[in-house]
Protein backbone atom coordinates (compact mmCIF):
# COMPACT_ATOMS: atom_id res chain seq x y z
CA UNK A 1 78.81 105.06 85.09
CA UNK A 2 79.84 108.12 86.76
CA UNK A 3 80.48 111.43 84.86
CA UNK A 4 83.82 111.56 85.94
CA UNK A 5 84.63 107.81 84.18
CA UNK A 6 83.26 109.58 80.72
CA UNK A 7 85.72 112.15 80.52
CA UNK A 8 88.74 110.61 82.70
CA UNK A 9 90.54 107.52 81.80
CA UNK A 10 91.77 105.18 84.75
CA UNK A 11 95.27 105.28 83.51
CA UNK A 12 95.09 108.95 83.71
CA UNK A 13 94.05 108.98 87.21
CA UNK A 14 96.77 106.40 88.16
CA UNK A 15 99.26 108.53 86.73
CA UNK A 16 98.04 111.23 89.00
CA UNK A 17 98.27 109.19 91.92
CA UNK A 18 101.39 108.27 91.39
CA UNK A 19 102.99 111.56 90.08
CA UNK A 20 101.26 113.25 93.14
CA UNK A 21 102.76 110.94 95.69
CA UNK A 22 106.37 111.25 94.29
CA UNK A 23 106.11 115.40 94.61
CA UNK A 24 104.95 114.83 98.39
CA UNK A 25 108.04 112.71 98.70
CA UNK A 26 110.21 114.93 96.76
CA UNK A 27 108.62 118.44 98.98
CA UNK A 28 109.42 116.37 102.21
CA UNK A 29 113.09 116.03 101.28
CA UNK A 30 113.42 119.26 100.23
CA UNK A 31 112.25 120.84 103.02
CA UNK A 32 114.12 118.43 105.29
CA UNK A 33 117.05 118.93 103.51
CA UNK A 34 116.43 122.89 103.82
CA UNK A 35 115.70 122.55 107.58
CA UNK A 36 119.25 120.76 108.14
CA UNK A 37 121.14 123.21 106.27
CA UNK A 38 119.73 126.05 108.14
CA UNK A 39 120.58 123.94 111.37
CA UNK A 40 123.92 122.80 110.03
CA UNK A 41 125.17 126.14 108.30
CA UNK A 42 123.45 129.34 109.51
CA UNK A 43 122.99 127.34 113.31
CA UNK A 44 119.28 128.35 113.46
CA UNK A 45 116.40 126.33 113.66
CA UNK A 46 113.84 126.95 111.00
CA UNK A 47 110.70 126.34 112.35
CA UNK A 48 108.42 126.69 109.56
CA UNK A 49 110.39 124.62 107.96
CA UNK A 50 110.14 121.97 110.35
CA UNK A 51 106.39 121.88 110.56
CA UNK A 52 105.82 121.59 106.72
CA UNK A 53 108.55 118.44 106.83
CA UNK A 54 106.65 116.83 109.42
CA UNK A 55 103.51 117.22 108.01
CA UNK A 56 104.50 115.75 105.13
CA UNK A 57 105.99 112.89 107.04
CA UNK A 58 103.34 112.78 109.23
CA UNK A 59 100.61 112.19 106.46
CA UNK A 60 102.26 110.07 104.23
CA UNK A 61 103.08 107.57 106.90
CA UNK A 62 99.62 107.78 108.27
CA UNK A 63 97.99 106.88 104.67
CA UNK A 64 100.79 103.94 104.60
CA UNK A 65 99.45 102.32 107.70
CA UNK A 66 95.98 103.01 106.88
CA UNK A 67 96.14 101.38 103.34
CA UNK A 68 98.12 99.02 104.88
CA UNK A 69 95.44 97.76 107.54
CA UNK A 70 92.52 98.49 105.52
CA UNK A 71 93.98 96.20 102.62
């Protein structure tokens, strides 16, 4: 029995997970949707922008495939 498992309850953890994962989604759509309105509106590219919304992407879909093939 680990320390953590005496203090921490699964179901606790799971909500984490899962609360954690929606936020990354949420923080990649903003900052999409932030990217296109600079592009859109102002007729800039926001750069900065761009690299936080791809790393976002870019992670997520990489720990898709690799639960997906590990699984």
């Amino acid at each position: 029995m680990s320390l953590l498992s005496r203090f921490v309850d699964e179901r606790f953890l799971e909500h984490r997970r899962r609360s954690t994962s929606v936020a990354g989604i949420c923080g990649g759509y903003v900052a999409i949707g932030l990217f296109a309105w600079h592009y859109y509106v102002d007729g800039f590219w926001s750069w900065d922008l761009l690299a936080v919304a791809l790393t976002i992407v870019i992670v997520k879909t990489s720990l898709m495939v690799w639960s997906f093939l590990t699984a």
